[in-house]
N, C-alpha and C. Protein backbone atom coordinates (compact mmCIF):
# COMPACT_ATOMS: atom_id res chain seq x y z
N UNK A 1 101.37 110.38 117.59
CA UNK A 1 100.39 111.03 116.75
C UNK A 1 99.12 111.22 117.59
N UNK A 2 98.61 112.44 117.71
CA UNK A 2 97.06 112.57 118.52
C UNK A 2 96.20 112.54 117.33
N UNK A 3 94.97 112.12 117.78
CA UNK A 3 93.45 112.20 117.40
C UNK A 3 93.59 112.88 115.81
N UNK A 4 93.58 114.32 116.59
CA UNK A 4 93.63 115.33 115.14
C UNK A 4 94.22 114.70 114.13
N UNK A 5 95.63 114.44 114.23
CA UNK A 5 96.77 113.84 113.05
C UNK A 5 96.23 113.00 112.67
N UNK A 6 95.28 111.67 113.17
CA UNK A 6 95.32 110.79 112.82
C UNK A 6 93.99 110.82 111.72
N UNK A 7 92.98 111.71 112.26
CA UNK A 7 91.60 111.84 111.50
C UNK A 7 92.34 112.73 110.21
N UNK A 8 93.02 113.16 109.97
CA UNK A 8 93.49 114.11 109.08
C UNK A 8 94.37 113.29 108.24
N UNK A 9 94.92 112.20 108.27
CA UNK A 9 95.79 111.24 107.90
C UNK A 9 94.47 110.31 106.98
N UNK A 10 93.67 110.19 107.94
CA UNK A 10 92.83 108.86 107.23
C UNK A 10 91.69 109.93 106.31
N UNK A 11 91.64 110.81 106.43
CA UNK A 11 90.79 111.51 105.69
C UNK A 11 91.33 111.77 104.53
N UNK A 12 92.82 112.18 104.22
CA UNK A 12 93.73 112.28 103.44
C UNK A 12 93.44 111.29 102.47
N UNK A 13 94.37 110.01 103.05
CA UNK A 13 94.28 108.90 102.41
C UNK A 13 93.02 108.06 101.81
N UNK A 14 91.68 108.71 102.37
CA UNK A 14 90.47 108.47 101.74
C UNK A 14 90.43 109.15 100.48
N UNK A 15 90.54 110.07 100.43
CA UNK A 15 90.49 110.67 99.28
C UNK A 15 90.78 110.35 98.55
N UNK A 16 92.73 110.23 98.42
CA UNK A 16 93.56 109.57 97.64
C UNK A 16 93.20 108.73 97.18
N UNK A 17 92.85 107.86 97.57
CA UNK A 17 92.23 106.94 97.36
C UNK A 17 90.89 106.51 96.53
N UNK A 18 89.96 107.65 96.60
CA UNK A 18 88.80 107.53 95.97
C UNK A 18 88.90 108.15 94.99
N UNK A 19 89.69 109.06 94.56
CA UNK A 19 90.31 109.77 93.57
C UNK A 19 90.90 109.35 92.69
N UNK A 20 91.62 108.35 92.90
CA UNK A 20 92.61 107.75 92.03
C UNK A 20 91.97 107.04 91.13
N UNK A 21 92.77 107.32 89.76
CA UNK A 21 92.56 106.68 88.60
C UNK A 21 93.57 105.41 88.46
N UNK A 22 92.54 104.41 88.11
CA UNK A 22 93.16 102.94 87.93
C UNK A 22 93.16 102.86 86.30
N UNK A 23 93.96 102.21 85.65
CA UNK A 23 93.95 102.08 84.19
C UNK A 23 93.19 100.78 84.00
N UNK A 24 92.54 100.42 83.22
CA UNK A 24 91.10 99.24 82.57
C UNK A 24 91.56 99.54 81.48
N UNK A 25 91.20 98.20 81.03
CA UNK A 25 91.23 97.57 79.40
C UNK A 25 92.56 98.17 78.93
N UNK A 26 92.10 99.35 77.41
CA UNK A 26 93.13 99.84 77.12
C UNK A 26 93.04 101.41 76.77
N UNK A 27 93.81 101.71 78.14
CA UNK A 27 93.94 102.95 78.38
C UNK A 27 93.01 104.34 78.91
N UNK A 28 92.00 103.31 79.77
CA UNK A 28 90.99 103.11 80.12
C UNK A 28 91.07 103.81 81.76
N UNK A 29 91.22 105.23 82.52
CA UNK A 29 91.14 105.52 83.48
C UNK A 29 89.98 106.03 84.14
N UNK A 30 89.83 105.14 85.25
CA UNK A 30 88.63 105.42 85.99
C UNK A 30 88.57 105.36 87.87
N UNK A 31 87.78 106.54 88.49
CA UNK A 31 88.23 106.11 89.85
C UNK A 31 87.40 104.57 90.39
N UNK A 32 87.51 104.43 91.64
CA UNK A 32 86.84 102.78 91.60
C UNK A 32 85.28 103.27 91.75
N UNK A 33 85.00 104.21 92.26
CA UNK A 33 83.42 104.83 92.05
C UNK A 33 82.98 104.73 90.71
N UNK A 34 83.58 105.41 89.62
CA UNK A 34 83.34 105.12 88.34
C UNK A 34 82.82 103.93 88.03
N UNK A 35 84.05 103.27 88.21
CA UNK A 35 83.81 101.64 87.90
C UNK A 35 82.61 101.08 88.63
N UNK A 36 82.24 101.85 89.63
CA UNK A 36 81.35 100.68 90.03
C UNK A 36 80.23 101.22 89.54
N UNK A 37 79.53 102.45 89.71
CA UNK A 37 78.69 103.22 88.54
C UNK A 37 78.40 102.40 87.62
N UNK A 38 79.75 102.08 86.33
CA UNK A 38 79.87 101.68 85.16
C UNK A 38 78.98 100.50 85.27
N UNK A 39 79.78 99.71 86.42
CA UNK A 39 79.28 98.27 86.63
C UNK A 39 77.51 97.75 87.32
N UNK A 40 77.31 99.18 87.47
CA UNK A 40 75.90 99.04 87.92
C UNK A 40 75.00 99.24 86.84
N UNK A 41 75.43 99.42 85.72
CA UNK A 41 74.66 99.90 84.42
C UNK A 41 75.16 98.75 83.64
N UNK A 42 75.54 97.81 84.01
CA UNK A 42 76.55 96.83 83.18
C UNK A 42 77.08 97.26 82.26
N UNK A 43 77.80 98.30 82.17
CA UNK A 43 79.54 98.29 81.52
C UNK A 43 80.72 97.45 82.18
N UNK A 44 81.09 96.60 81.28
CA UNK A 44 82.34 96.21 81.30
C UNK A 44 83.50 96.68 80.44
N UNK A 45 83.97 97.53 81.40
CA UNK A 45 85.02 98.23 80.74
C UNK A 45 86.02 97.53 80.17
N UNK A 46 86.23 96.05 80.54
CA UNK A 46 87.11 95.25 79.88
C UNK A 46 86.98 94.94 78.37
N UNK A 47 85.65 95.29 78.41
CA UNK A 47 85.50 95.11 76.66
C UNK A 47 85.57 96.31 75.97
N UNK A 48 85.49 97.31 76.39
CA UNK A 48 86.24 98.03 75.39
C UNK A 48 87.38 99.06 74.98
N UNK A 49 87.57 98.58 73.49
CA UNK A 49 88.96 98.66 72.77
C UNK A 49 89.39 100.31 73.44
N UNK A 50 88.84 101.43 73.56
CA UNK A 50 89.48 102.42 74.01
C UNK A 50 88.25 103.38 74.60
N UNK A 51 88.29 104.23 75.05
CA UNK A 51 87.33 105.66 75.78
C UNK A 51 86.72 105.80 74.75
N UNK A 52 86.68 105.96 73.99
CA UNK A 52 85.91 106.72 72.97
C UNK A 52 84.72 105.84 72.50
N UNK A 53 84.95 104.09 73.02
CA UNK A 53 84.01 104.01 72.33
C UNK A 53 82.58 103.92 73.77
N UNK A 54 83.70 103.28 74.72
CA UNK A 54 82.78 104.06 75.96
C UNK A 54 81.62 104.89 76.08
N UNK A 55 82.47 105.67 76.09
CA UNK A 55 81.46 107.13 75.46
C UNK A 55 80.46 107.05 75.17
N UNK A 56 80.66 106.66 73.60
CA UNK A 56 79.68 106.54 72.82
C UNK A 56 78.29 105.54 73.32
N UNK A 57 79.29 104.14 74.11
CA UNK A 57 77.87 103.63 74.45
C UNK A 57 77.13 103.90 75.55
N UNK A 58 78.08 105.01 76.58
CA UNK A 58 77.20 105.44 77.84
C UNK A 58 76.18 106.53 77.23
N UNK A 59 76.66 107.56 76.49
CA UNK A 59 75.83 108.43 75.59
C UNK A 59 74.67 107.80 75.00
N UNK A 60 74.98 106.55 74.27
CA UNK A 60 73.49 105.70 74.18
C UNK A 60 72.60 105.41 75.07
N UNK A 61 73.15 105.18 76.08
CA UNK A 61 72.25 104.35 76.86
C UNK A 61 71.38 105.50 77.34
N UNK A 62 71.94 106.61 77.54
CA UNK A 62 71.07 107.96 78.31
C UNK A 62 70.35 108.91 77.24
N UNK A 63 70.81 108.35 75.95
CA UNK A 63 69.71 108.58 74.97
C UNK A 63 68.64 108.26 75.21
N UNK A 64 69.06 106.43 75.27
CA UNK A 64 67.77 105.61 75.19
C UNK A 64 67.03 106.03 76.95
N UNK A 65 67.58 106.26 77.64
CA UNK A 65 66.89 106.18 79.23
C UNK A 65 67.16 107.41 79.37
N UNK A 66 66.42 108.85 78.55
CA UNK A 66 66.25 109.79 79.33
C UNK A 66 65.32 110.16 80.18
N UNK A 67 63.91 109.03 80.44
CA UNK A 67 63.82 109.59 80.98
C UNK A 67 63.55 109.23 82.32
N UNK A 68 64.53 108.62 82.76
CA UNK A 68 65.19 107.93 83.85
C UNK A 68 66.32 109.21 84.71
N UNK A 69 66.60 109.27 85.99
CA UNK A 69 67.70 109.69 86.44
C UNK A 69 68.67 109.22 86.66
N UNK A 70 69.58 109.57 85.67
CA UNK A 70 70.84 108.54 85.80
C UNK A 70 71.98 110.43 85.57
N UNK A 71 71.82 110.42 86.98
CA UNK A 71 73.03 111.72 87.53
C UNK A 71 74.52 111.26 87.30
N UNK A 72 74.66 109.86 88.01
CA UNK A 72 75.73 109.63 88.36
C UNK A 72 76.64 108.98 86.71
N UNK A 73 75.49 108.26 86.50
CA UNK A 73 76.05 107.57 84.75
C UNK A 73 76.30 109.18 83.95
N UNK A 74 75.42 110.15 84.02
CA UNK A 74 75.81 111.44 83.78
C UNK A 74 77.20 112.02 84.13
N UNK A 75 77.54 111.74 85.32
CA UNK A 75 78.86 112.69 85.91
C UNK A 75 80.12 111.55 85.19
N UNK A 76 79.57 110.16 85.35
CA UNK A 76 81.20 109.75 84.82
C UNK A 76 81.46 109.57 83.31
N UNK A 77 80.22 110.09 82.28
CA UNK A 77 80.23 110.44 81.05
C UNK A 77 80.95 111.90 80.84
N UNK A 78 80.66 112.55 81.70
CA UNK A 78 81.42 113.68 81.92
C UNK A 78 83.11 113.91 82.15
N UNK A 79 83.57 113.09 82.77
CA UNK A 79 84.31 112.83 83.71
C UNK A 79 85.33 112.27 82.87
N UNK A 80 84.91 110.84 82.13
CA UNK A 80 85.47 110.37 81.04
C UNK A 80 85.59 111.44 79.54
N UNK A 81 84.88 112.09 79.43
CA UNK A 81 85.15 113.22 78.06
C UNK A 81 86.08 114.27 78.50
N UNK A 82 86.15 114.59 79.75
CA UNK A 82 86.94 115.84 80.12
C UNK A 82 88.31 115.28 80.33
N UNK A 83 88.56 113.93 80.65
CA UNK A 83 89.39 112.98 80.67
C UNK A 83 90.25 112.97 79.47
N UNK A 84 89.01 112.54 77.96
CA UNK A 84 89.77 112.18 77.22
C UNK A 84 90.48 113.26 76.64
N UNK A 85 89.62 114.51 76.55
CA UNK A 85 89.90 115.54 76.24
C UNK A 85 91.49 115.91 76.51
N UNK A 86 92.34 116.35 77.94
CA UNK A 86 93.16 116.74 78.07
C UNK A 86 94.44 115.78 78.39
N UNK A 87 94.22 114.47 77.86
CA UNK A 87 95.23 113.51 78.02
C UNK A 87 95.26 112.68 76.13
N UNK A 88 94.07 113.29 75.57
CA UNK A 88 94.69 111.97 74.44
C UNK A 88 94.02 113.61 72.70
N UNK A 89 93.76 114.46 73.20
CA UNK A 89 93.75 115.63 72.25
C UNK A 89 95.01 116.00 72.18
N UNK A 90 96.18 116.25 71.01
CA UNK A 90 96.64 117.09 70.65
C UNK A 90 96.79 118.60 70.34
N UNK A 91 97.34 119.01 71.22
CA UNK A 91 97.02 120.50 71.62
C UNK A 91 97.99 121.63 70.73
């Protein structure tokens, strides 16, 4: 394997990697960026019963702290609704 292959291999597998959805609590998918996001705002996703209620309390919190920049607590509120949207809506 030369250079090229190999930077193209590990770049690959970075991704994969940062991409990937791990399942939490119950039924609960998030990449480990998410999670750590989550965990920097203290969400513990272990406590709750499903996404939805998630949601609801990240949506609070950026109620209560708008007027704070919280981009990233933004993108995985996002992230998680577009989520729940096309995996747990009946279409």
């Amino acid at each position: 394997m030369d250079n090229e292959d190999w930077i193209i291999n590990n770049l690959i597998d970075e991704d994969l990697h940062t991409n990937f959805h791990n399942k939490y609590g119950n039924n609960i998918y998030l990449t480990d960026k998410e999670k750590e996001i989550l965990e920097r705002y203290d969400f513990n996703v272990d406590n709750y019963s499903d996404v939805k209620s998630l949601i609801f309390d990240i949506s609070e919190y950026l109620d209560d702290n708008m007027d704070l920049e919280l981009d990233d607590l933004e993108g995985v509120e996002t992230s998680l609704m577009e989520y729940n949207y096309y995996h747990n809506t009946n279409k």
